[in-house]
PDB file of N, CA and C in Angstrom:
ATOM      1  N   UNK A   1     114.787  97.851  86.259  1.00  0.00           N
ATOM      2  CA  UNK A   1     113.651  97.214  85.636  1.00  0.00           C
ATOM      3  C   UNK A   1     112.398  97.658  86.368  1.00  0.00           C
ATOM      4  N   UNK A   2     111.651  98.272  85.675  1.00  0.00           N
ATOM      5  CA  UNK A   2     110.404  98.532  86.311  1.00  0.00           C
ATOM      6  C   UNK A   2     109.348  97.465  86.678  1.00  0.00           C
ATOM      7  N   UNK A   3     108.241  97.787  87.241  1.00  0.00           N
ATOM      8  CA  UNK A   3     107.491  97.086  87.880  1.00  0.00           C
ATOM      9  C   UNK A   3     106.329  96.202  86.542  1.00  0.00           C
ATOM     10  N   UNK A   4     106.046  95.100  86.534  1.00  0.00           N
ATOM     11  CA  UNK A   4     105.247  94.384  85.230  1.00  0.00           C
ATOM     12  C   UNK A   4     104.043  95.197  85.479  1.00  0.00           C
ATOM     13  N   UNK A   5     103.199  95.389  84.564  1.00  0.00           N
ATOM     14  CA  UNK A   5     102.117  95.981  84.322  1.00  0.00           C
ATOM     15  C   UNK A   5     101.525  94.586  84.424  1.00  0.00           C
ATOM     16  N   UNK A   6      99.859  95.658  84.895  1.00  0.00           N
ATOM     17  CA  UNK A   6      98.243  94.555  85.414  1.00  0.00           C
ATOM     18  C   UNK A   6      97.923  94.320  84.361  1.00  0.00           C
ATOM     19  N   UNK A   7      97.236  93.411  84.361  1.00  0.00           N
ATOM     20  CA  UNK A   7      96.303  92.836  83.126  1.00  0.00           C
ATOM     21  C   UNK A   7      95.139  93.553  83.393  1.00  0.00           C
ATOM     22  N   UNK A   8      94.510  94.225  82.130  1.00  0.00           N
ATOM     23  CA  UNK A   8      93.337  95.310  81.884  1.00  0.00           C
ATOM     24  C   UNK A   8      92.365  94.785  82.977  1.00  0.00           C
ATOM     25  N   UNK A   9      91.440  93.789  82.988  1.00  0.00           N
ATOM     26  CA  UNK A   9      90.818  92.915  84.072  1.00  0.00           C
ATOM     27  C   UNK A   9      91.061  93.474  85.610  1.00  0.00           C
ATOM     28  N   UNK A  10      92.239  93.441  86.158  1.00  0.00           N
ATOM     29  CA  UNK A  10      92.879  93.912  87.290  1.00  0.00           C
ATOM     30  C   UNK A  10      92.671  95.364  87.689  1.00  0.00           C
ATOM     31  N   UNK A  11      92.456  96.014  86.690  1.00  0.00           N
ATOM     32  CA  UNK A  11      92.718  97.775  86.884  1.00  0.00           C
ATOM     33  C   UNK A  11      91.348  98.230  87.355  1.00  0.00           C
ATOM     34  N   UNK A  12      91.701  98.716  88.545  1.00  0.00           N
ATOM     35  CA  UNK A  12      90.045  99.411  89.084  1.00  0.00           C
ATOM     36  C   UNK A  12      90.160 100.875  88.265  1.00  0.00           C
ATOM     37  N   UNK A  13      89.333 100.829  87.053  1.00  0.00           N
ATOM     38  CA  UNK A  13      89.316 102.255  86.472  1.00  0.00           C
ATOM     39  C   UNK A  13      88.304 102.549  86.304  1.00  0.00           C
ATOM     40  N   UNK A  14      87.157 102.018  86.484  1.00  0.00           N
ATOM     41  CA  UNK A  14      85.960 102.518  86.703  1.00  0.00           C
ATOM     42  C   UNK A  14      85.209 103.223  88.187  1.00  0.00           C
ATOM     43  N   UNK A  15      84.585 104.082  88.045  1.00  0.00           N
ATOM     44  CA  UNK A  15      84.358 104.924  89.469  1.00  0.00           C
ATOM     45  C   UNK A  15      83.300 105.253  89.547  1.00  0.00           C
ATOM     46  N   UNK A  16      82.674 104.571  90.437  1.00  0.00           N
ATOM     47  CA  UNK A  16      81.267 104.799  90.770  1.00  0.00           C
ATOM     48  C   UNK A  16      80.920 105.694  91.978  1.00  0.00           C
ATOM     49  N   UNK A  17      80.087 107.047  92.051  1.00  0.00           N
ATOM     50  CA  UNK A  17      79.698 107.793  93.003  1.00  0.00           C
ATOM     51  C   UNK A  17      78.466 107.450  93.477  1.00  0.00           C
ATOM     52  N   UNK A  18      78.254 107.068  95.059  1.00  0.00           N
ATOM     53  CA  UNK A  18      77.209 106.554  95.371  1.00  0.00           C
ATOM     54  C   UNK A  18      76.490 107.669  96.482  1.00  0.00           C
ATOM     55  N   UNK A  19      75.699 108.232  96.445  1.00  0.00           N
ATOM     56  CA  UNK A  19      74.842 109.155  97.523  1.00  0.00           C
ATOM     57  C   UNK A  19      74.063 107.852  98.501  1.00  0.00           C
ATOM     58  N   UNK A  20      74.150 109.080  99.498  1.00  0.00           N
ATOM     59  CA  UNK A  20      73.901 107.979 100.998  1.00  0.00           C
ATOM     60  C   UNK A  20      73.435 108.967 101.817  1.00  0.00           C
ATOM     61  N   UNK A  21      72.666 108.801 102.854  1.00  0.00           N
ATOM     62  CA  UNK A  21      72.181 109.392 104.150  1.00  0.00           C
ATOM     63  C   UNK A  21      73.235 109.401 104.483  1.00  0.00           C
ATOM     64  N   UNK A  22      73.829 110.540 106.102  1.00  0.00           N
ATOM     65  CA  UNK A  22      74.355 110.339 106.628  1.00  0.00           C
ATOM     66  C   UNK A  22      74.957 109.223 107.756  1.00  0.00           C
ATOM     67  N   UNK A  23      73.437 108.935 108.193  1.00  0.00           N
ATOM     68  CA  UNK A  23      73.319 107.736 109.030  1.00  0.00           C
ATOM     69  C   UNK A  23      74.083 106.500 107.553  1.00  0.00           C
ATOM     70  N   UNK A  24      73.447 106.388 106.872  1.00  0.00           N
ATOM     71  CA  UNK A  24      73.889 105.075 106.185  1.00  0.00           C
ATOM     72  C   UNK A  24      75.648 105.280 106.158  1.00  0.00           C
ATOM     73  N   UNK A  25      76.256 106.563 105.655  1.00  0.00           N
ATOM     74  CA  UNK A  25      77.818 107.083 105.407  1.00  0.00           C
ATOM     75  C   UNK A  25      78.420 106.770 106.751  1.00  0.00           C
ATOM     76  N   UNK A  26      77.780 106.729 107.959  1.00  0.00           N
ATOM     77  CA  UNK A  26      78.192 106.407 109.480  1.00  0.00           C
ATOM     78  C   UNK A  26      78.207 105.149 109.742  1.00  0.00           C
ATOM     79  N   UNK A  27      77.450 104.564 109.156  1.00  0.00           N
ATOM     80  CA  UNK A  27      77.326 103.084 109.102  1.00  0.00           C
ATOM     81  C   UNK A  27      78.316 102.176 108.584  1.00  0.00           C
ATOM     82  N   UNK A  28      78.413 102.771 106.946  1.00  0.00           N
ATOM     83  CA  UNK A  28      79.363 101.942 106.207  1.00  0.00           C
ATOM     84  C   UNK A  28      80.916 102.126 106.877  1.00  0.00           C
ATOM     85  N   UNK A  29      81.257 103.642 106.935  1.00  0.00           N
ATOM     86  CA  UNK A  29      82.446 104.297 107.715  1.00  0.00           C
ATOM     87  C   UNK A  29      82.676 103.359 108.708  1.00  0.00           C
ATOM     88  N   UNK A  30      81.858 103.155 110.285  1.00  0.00           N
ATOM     89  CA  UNK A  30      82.097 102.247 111.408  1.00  0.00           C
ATOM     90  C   UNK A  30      82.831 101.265 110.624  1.00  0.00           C
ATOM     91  N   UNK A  31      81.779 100.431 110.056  1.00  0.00           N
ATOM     92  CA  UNK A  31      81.754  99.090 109.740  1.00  0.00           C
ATOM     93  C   UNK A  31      83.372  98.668 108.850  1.00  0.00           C
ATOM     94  N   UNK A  32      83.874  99.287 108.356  1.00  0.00           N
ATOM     95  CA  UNK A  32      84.494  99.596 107.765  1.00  0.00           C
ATOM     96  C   UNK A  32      85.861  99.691 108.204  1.00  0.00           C
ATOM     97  N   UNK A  33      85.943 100.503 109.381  1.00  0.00           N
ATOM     98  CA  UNK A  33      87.246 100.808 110.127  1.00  0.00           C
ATOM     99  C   UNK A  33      87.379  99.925 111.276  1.00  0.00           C
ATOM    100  N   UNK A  34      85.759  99.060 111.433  1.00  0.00           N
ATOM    101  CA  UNK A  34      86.051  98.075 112.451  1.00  0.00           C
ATOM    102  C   UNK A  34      86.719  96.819 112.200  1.00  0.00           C
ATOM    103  N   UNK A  35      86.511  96.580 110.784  1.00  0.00           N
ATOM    104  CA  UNK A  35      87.516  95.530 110.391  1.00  0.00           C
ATOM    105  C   UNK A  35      88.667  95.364 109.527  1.00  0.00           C
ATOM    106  N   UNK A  36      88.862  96.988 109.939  1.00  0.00           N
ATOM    107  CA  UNK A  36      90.244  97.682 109.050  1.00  0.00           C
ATOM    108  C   UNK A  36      90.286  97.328 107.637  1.00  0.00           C
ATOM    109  N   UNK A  37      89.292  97.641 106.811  1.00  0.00           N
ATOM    110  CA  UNK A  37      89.151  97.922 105.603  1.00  0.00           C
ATOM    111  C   UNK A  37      89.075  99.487 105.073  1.00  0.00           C
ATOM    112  N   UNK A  38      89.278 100.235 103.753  1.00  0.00           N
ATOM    113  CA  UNK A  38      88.746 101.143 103.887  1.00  0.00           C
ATOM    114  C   UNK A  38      87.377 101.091 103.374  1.00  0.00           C
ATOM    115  N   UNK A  39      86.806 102.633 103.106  1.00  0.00           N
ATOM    116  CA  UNK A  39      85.513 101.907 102.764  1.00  0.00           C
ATOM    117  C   UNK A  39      84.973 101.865 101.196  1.00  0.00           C
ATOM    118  N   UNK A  40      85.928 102.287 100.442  1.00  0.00           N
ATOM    119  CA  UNK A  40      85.745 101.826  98.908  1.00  0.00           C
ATOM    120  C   UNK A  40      85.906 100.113  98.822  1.00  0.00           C
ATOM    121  N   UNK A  41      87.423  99.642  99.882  1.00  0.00           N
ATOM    122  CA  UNK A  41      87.131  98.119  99.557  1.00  0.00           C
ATOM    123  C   UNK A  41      86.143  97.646 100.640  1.00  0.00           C
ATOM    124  N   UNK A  42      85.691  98.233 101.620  1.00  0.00           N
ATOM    125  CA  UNK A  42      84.230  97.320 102.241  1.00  0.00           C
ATOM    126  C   UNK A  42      83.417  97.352 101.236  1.00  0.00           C
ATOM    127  N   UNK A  43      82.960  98.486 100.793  1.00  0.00           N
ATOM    128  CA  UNK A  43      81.443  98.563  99.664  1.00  0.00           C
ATOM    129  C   UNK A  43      81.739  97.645  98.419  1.00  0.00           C
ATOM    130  N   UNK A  44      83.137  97.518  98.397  1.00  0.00           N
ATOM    131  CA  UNK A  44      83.685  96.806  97.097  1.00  0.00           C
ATOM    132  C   UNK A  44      83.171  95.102  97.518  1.00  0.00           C
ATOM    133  N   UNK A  45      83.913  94.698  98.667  1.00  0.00           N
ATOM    134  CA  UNK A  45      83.715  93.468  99.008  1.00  0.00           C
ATOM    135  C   UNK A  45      82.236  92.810  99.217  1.00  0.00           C
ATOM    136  N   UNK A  46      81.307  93.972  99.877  1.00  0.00           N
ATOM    137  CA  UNK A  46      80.083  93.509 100.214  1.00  0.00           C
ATOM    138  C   UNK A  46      79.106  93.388  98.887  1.00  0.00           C
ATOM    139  N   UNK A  47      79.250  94.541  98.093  1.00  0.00           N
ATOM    140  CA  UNK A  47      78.714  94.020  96.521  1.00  0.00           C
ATOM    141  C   UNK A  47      78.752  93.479  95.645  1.00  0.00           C
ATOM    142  N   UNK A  48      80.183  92.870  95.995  1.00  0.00           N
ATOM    143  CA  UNK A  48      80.821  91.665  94.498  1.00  0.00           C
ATOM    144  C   UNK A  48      81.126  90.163  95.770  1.00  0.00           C
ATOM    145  N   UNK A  49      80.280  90.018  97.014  1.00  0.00           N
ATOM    146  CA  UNK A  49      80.133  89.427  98.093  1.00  0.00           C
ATOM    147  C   UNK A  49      80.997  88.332  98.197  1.00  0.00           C
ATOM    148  N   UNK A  50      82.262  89.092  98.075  1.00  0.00           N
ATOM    149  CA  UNK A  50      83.328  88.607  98.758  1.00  0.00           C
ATOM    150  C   UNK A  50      83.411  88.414 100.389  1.00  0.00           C
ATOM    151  N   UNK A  51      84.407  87.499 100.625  1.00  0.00           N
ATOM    152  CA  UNK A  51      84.655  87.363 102.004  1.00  0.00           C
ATOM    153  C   UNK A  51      84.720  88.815 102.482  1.00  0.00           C
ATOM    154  N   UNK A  52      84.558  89.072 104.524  1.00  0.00           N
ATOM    155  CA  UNK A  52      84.926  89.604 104.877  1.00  0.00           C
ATOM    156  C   UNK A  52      85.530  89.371 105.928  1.00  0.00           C
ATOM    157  N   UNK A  53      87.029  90.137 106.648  1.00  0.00           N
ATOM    158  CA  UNK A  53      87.020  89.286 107.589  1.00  0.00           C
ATOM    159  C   UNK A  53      86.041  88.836 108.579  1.00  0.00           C
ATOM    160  N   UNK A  54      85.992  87.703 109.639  1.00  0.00           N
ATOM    161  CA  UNK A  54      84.738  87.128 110.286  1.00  0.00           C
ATOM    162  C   UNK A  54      84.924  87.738 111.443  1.00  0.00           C
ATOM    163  N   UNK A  55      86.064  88.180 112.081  1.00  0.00           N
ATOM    164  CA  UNK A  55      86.316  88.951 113.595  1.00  0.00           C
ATOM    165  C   UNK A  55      86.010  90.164 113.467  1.00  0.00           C
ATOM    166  N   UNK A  56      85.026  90.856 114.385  1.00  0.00           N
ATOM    167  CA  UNK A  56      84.654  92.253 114.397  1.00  0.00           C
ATOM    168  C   UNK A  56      85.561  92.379 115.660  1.00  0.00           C
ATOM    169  N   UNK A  57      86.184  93.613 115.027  1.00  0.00           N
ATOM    170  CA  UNK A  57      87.706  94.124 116.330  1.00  0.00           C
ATOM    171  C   UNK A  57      87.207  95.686 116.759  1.00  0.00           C
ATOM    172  N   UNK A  58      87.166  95.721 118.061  1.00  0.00           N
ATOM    173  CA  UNK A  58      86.736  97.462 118.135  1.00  0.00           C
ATOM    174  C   UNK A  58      87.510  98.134 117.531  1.00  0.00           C
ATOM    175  N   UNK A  59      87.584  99.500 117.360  1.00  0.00           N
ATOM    176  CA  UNK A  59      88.517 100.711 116.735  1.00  0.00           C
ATOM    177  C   UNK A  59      89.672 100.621 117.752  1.00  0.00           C
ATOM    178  N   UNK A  60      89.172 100.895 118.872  1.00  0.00           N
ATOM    179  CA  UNK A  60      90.733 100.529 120.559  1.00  0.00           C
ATOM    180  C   UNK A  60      91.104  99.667 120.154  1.00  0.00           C
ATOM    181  N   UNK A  61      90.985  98.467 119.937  1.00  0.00           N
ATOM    182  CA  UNK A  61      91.532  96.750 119.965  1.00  0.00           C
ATOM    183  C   UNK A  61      92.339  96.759 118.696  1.00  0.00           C
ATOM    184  N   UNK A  62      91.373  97.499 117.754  1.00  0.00           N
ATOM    185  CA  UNK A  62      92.625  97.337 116.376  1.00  0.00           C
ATOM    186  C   UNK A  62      93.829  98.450 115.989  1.00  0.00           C
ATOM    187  N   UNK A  63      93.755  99.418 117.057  1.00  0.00           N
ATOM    188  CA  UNK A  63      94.689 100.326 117.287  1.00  0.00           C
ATOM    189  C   UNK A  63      96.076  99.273 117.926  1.00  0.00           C
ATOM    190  N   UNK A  64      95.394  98.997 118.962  1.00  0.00           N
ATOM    191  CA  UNK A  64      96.470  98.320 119.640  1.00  0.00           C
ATOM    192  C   UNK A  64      96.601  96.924 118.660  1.00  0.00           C
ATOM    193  N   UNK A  65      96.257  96.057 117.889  1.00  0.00           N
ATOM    194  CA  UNK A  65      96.519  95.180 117.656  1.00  0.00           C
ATOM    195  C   UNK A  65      97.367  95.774 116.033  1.00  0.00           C
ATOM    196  N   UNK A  66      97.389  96.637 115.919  1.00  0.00           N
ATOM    197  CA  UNK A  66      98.156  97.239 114.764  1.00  0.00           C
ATOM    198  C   UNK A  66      99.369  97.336 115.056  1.00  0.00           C
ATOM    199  N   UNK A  67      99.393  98.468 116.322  1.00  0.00           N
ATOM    200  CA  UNK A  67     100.711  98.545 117.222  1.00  0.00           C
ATOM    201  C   UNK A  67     101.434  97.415 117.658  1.00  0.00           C
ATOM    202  N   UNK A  68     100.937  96.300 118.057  1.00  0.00           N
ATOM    203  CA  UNK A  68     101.544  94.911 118.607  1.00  0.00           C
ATOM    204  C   UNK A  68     102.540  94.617 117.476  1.00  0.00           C
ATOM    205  N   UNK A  69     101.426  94.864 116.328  1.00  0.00           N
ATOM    206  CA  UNK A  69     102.220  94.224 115.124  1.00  0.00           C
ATOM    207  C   UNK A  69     103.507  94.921 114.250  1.00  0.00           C
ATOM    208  N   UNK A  70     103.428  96.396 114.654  1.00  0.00           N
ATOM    209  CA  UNK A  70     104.361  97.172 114.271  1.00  0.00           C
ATOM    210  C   UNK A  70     105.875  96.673 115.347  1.00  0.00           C
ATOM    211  N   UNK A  71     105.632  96.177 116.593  1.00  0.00           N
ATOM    212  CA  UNK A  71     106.523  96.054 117.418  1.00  0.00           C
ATOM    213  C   UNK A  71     107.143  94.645 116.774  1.00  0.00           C
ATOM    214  N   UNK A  72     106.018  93.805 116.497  1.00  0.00           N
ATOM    215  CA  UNK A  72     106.835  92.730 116.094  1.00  0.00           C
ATOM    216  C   UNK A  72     107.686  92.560 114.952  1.00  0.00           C
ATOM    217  N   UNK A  73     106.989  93.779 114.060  1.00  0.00           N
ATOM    218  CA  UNK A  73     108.230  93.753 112.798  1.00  0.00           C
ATOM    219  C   UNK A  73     109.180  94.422 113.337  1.00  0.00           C
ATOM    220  N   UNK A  74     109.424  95.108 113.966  1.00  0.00           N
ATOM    221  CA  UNK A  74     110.943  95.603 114.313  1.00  0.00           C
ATOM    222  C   UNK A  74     111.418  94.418 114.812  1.00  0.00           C
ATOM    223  N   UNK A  75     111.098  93.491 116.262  1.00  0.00           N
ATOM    224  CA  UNK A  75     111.413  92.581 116.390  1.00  0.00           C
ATOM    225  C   UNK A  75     111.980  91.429 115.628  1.00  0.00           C
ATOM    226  N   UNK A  76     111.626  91.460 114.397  1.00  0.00           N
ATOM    227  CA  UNK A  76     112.198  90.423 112.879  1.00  0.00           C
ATOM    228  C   UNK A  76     112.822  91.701 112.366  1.00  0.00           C
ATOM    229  N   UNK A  77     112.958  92.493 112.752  1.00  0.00           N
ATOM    230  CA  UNK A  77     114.474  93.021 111.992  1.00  0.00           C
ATOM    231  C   UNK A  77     115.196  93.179 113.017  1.00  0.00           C
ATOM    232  N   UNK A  78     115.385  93.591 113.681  1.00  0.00           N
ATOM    233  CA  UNK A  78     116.431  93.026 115.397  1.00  0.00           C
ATOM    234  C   UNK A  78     116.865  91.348 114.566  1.00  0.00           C
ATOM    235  N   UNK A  79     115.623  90.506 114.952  1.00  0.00           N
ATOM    236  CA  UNK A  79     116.740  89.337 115.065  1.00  0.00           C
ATOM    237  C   UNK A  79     116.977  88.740 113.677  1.00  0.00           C
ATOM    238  N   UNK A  80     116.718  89.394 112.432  1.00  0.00           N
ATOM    239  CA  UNK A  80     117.451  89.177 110.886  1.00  0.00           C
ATOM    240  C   UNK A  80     118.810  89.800 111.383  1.00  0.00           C
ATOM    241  N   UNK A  81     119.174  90.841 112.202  1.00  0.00           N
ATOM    242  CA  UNK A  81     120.670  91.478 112.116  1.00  0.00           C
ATOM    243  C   UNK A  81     121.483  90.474 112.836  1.00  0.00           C
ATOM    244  N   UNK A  82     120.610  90.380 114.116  1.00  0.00           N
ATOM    245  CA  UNK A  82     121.526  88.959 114.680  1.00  0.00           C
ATOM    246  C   UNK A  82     121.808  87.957 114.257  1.00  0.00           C
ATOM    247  N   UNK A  83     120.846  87.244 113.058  1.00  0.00           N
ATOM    248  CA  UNK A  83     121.154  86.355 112.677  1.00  0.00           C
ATOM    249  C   UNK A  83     121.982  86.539 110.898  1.00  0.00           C
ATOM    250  N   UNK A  84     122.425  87.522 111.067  1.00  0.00           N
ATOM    251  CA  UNK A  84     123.053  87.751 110.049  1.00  0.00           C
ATOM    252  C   UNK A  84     124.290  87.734 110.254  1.00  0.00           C
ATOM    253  N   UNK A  85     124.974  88.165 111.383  1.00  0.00           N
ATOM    254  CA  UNK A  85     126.338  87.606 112.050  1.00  0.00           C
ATOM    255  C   UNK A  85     126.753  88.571 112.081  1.00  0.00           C
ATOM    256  N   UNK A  86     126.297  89.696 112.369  1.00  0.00           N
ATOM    257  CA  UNK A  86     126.643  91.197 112.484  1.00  0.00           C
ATOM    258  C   UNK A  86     127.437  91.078 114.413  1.00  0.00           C
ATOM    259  N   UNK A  87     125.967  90.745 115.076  1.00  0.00           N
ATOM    260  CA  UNK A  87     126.438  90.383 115.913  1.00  0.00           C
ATOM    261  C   UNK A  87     125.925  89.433 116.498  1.00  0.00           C
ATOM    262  N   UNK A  88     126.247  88.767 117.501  1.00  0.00           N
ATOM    263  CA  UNK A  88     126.098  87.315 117.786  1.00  0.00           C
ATOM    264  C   UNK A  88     125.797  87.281 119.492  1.00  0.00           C
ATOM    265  N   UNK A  89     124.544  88.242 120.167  1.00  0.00           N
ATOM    266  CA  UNK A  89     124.669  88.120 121.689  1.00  0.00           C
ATOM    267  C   UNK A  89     123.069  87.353 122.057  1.00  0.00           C
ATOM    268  N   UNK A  90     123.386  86.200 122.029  1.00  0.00           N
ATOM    269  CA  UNK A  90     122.667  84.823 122.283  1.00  0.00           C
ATOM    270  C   UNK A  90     121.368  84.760 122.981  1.00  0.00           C
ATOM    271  N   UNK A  91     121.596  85.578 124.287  1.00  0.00           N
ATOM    272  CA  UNK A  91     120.538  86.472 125.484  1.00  0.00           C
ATOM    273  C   UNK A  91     119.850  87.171 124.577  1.00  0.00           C
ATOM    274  N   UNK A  92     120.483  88.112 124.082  1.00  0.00           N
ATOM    275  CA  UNK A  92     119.223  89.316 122.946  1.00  0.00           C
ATOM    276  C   UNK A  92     118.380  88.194 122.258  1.00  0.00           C
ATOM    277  N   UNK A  93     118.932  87.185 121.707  1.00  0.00           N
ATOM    278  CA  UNK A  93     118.070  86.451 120.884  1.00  0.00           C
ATOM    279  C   UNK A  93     116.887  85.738 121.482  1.00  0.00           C
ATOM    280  N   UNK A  94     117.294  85.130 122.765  1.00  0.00           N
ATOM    281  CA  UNK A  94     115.915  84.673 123.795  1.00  0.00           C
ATOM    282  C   UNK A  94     115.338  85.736 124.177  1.00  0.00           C
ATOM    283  N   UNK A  95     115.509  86.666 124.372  1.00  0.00           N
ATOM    284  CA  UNK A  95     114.462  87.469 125.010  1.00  0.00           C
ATOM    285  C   UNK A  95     113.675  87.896 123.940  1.00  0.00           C
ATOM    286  N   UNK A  96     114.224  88.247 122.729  1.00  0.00           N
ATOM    287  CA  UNK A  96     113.308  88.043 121.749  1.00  0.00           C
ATOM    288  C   UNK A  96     112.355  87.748 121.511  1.00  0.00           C
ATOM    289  N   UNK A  97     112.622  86.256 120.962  1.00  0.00           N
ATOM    290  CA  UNK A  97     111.828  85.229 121.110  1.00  0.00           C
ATOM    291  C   UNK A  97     110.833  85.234 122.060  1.00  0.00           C
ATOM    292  N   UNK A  98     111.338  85.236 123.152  1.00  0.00           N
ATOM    293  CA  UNK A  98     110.453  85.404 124.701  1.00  0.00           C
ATOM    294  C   UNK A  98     109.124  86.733 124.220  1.00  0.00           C
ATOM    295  N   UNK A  99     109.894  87.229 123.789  1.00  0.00           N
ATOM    296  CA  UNK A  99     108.923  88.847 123.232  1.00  0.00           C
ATOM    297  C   UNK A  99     108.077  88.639 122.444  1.00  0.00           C
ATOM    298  N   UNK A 100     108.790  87.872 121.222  1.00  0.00           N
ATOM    299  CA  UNK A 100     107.248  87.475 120.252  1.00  0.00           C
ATOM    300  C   UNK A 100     106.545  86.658 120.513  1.00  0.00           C
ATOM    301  N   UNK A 101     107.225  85.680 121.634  1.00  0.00           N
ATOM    302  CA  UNK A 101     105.873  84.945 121.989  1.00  0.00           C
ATOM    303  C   UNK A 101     104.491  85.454 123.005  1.00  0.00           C
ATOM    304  N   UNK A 102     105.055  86.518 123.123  1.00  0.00           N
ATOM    305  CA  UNK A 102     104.150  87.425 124.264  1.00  0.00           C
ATOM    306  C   UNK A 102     103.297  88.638 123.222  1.00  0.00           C
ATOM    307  N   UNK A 103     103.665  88.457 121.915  1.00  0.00           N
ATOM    308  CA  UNK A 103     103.105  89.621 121.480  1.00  0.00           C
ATOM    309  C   UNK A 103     102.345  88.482 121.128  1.00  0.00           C
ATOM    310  N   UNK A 104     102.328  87.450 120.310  1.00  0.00           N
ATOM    311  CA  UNK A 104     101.435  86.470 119.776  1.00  0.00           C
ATOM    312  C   UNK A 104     100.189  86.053 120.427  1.00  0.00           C
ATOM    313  N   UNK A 105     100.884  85.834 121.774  1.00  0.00           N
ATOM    314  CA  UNK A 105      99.546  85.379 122.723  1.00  0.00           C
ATOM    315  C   UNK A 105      98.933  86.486 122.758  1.00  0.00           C
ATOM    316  N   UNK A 106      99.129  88.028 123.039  1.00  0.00           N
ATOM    317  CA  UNK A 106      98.756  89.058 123.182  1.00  0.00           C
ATOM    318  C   UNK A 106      97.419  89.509 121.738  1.00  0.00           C
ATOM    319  N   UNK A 107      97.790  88.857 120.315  1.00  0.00           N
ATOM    320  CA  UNK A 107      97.462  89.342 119.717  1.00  0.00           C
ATOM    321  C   UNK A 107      95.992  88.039 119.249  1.00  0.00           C
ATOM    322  N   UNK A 108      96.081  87.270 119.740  1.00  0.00           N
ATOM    323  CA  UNK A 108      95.299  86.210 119.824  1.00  0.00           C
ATOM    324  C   UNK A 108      94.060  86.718 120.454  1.00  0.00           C
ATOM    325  N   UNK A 109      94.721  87.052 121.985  1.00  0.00           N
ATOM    326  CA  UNK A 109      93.531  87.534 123.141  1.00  0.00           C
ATOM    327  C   UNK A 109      92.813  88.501 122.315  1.00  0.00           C
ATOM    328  N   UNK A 110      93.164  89.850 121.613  1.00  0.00           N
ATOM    329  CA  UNK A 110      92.769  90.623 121.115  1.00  0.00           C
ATOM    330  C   UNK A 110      91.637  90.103 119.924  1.00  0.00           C
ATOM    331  N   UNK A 111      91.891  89.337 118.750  1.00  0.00           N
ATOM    332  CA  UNK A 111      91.392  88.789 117.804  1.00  0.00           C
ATOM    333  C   UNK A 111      89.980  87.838 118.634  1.00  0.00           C
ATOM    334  N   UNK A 112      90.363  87.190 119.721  1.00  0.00           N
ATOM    335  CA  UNK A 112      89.309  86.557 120.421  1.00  0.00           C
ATOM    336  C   UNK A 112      88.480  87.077 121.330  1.00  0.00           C
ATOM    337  N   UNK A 113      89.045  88.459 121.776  1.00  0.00           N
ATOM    338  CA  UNK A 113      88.498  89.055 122.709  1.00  0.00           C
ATOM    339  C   UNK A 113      88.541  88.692 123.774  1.00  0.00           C
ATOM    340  N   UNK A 114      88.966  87.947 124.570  1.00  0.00           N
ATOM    341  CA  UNK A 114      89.487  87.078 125.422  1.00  0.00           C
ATOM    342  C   UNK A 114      90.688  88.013 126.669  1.00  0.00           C
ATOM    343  N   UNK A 115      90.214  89.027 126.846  1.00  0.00           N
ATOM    344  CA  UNK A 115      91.204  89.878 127.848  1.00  0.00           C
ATOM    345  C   UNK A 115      91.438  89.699 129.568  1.00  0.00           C
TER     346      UNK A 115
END
């Protein structure tokens, strides 16, 4: 079964080309990758003035706070296998745990800036 089709409303099929200074194209670009958007949906969000996120994260901070988060999904697939009864070694499962709670606090400090 294939995937349901968008309602016409939904479909970004219109395409607008916008000319810009460079400085302004450097601007939007930063701004853009600083709060890990790209920048069709920043320009998208800021003109139809939608939310954005409210935390400005450096480019370093959201590298690493990307990475944190890539570790923690492996981490929920580690312990979906364990808890699937594949296998059952009790220790792996606390340290786990122990792990995501260290990536969490970790990813907090980052979001708050708080290092």
């Amino acid at each position: 079964m294939g995937r349901p089709k968008k309602e016409l409303s939904s479909l970004k099929i219109i395409q607008v080309n916008v000319r810009m200074t460079v400085n302004d194209y450097m601007k939007v670009s930063a701004d853009a990758v600083t709060i890990g958007l790209s920048i069709a949906e920043y320009i998208r969000r800021r003109i139809t003035e939608k939310s954005l996120p409210k935390k400005r994260v450096s480019p370093s901070d959201r590298k690493l706070f990307v990475e944190l988060s890539r570790v923690g999904n492996n981490l929920n697939q580690i312990a979906k296998v364990v808890n699937s009864g594949i296998r059952d070694p009790l220790s792996i499962y606390k340290q786990i745990e122990e792990v995501k709670t260290v990536l969490q606090y970790l990813k907090s400090n980052i979001t708050n800036n708080d290092r």
